[in-house]
N, C-alpha and C. Protein backbone atom coordinates (compact mmCIF):
# COMPACT_ATOMS: atom_id res chain seq x y z
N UNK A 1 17.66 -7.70 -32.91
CA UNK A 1 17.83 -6.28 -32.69
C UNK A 1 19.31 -5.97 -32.88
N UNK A 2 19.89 -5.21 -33.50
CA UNK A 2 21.19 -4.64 -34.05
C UNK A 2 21.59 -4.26 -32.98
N UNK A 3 23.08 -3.65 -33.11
CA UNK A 3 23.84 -3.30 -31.38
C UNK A 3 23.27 -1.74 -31.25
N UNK A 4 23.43 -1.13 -32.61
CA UNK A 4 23.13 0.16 -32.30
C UNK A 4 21.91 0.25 -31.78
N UNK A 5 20.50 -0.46 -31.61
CA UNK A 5 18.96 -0.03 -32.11
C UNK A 5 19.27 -0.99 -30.07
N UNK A 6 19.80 -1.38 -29.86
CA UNK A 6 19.96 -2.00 -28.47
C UNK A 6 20.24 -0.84 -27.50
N UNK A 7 21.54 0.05 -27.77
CA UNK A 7 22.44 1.14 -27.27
C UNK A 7 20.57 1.94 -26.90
N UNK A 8 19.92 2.30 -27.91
CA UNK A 8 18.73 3.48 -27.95
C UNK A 8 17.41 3.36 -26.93
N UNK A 9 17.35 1.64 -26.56
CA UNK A 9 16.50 1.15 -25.61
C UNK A 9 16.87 1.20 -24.32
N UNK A 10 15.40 1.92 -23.78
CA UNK A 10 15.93 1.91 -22.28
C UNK A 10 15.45 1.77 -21.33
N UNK A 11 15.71 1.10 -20.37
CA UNK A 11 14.43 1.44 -19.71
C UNK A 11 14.15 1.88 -18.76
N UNK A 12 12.88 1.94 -17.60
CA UNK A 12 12.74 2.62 -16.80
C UNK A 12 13.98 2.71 -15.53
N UNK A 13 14.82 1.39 -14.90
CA UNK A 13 15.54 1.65 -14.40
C UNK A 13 17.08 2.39 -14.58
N UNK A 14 16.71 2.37 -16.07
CA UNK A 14 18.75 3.34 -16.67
C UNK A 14 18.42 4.55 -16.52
N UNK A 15 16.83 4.77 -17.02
CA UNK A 15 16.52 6.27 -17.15
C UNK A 15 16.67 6.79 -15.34
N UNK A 16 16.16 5.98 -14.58
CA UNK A 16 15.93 6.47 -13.13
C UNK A 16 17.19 6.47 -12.54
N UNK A 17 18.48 6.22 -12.98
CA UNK A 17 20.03 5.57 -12.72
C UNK A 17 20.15 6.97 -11.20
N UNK A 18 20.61 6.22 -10.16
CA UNK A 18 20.51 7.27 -9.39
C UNK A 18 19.31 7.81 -8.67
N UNK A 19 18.27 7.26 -8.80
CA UNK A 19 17.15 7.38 -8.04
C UNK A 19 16.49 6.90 -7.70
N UNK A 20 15.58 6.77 -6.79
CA UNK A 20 14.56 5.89 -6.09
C UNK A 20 13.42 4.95 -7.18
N UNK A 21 13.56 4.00 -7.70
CA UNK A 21 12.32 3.36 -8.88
C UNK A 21 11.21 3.76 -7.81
N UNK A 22 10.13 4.41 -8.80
CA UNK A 22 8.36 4.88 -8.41
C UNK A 22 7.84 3.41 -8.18
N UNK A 23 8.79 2.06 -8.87
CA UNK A 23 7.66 1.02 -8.64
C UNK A 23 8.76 -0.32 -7.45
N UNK A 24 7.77 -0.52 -6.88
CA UNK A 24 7.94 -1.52 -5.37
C UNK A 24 7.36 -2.59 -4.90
N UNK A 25 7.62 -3.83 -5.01
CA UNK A 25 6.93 -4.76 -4.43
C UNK A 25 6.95 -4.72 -2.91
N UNK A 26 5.47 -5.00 -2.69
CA UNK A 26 5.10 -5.34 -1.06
C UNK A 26 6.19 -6.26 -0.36
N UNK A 27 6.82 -6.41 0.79
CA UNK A 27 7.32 -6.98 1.27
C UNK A 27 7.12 -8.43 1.70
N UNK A 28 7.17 -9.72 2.53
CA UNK A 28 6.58 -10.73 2.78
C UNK A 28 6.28 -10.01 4.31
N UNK A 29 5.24 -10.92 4.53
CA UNK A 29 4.61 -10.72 5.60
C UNK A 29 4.35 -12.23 5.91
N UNK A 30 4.71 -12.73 7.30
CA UNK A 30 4.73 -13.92 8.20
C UNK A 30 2.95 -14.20 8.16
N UNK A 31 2.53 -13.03 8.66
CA UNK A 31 1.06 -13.62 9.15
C UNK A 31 0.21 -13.99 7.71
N UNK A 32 1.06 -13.58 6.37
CA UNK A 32 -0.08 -14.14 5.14
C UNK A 32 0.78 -14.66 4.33
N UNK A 33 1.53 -15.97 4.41
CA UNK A 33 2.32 -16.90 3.59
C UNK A 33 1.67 -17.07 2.59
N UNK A 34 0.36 -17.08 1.98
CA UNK A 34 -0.36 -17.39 0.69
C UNK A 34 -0.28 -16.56 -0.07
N UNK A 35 -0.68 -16.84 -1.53
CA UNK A 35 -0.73 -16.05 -2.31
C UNK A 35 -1.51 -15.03 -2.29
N UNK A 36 -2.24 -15.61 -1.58
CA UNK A 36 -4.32 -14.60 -1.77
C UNK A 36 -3.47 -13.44 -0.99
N UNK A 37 -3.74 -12.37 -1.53
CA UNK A 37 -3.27 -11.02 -0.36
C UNK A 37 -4.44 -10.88 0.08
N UNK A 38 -5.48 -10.86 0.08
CA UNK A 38 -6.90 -10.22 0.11
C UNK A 38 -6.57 -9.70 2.31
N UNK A 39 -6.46 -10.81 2.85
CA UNK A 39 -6.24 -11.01 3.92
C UNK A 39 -5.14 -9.53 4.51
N UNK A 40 -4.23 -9.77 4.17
CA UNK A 40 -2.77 -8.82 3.83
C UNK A 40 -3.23 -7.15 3.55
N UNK A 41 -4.47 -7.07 2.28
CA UNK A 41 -4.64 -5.63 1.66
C UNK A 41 -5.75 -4.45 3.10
N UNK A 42 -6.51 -6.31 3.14
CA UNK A 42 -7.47 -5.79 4.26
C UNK A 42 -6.79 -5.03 5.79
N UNK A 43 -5.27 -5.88 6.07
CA UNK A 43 -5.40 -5.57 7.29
C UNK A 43 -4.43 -4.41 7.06
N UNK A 44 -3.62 -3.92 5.96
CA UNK A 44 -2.72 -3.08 5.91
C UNK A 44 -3.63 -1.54 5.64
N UNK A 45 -5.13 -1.59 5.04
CA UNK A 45 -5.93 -0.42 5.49
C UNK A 45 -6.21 -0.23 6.88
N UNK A 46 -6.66 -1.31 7.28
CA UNK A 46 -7.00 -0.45 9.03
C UNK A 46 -5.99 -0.30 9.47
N UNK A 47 -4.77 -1.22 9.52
CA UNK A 47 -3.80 -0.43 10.20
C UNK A 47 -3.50 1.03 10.08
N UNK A 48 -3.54 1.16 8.38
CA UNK A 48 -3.06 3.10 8.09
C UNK A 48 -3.63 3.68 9.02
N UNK A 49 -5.15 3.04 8.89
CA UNK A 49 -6.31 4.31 9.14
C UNK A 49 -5.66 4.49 10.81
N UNK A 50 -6.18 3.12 11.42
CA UNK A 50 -5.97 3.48 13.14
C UNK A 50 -4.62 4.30 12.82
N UNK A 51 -3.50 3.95 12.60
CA UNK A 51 -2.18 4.56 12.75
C UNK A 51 -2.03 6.14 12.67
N UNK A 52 -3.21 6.59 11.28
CA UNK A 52 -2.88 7.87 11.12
C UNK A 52 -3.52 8.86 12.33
N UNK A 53 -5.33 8.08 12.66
CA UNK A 53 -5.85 8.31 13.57
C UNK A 53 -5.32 8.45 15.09
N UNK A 54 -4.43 7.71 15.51
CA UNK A 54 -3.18 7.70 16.84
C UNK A 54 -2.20 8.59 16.23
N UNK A 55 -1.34 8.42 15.12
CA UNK A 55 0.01 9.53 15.01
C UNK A 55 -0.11 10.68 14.36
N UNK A 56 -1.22 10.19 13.46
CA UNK A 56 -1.61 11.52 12.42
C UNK A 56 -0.83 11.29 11.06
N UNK A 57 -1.28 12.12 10.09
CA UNK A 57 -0.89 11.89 8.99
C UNK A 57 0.29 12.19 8.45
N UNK A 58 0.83 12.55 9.45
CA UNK A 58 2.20 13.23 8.84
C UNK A 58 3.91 12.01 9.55
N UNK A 59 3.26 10.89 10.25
CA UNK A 59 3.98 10.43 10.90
C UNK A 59 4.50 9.16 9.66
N UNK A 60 5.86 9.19 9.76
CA UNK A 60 6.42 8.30 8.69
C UNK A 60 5.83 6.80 8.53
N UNK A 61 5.89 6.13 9.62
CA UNK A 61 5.44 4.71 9.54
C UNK A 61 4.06 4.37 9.28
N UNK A 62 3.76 5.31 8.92
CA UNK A 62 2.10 5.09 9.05
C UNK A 62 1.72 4.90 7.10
N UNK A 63 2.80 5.39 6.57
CA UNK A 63 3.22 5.48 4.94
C UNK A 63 3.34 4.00 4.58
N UNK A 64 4.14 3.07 5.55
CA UNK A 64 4.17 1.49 4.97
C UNK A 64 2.93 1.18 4.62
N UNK A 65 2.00 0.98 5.71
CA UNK A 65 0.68 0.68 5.60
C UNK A 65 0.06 1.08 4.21
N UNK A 66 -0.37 3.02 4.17
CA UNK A 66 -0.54 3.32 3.18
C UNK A 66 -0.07 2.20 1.31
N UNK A 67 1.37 2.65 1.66
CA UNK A 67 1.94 1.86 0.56
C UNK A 67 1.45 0.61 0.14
N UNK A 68 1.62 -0.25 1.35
CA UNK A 68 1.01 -1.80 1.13
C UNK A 68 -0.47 -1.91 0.31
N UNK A 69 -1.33 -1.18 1.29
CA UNK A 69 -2.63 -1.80 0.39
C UNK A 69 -3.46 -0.73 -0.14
N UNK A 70 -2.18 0.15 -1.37
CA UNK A 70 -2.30 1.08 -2.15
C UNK A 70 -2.02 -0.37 -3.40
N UNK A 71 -0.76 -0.69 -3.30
CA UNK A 71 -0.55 -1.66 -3.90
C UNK A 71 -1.12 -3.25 -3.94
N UNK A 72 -1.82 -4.06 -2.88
CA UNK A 72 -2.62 -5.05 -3.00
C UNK A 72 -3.81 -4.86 -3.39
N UNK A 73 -4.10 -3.92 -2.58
CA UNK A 73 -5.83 -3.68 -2.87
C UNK A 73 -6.39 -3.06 -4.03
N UNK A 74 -7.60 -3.75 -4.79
CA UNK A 74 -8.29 -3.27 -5.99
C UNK A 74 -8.86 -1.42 -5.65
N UNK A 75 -8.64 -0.74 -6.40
CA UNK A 75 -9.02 0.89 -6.12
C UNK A 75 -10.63 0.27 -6.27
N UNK A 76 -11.26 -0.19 -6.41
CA UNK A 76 -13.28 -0.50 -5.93
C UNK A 76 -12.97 -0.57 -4.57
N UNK A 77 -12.04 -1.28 -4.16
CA UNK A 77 -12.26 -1.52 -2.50
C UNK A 77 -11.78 -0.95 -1.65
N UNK A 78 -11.00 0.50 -2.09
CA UNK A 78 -10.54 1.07 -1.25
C UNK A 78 -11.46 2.43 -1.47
N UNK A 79 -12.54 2.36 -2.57
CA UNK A 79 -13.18 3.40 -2.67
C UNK A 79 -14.26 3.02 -1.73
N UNK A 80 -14.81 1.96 -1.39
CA UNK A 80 -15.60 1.41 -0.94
C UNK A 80 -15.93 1.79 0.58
N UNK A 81 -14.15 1.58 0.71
CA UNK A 81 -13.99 1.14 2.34
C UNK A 81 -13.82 2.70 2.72
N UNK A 82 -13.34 4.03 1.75
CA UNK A 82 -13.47 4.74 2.61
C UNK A 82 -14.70 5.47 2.35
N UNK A 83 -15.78 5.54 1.65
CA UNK A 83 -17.26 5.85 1.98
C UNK A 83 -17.92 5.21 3.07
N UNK A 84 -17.62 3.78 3.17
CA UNK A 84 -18.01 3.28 4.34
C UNK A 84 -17.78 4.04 5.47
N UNK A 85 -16.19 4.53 5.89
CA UNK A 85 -15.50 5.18 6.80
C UNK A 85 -16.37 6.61 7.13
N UNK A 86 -16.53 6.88 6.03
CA UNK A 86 -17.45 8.29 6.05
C UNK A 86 -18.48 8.52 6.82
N UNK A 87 -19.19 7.17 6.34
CA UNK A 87 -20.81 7.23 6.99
C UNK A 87 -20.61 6.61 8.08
N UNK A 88 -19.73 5.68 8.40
CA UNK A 88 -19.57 5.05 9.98
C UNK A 88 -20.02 3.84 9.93
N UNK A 89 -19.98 2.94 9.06
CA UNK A 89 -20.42 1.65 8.82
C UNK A 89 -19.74 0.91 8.11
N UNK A 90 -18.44 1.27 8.62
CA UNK A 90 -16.82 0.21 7.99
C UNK A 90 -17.12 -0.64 8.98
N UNK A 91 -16.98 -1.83 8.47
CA UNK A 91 -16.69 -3.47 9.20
C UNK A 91 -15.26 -3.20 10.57
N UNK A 92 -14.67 -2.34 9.95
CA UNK A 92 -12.86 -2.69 10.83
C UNK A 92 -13.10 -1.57 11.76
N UNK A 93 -12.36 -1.50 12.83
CA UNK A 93 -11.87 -0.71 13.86
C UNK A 93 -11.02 -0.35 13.73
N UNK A 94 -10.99 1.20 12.99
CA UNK A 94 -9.98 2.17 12.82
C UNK A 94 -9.92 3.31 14.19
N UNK A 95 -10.45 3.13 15.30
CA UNK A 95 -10.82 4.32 16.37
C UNK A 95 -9.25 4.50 16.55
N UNK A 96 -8.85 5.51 17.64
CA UNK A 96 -7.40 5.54 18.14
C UNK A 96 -7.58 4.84 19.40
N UNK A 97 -9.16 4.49 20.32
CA UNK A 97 -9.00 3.71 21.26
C UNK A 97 -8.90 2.42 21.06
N UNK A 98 -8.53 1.69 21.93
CA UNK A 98 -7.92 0.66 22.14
C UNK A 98 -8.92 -0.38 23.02
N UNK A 99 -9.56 -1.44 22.42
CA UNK A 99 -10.70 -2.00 22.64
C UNK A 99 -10.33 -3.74 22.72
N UNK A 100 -10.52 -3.64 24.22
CA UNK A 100 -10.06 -5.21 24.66
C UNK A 100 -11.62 -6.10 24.36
């Protein structure tokens, strides 16, 4: 590639120079050292859900969650899980109570 035809390429982070990149890797997480996220995607939905369900949707921390297993999880299984949610026959405990 010539210097000039180099100068013309660009990419998404020069163009964004000064702003937040749209793209983010998940953080590590202690409780899932493996590769498999499956474990990781699963528990970062119920958390949202209970979270938004206790703070509501407008509460900042409740966005990590979101984020996380927006990004691990396959869109089949998050379409899945919230029809499940709908009809009331999700596997997880998203309530806001608190169940010993």
């Amino acid at each position: 590639m010539s210097e000039e035809n180099r100068e013309q390429v660009r990419t998404p982070v020069q163009e964004n120079k000064g702003e937040e990149s749209p793209l983010h890797t998940v953080g590590f997480d202690a409780r899932f050292p493996q590769q498999n996220q499956t474990k990781h995607c699963w528990q970062a939905y119920v958390d949202y859900h209970k979270c938004i369900n206790i703070k509501g949707e407008d509460f900042a921390p409740c966005k990590v969650f979101w984020r996380t297993y927006n990004s691990l999880c396959p869109v089949d299984w998050i379409e899945k899980w919230d029809e499940q949610r709908e009809k009331g026959i999700f596997a997880g405990n998203v309530s806001s109570e608190e169940t010993v």
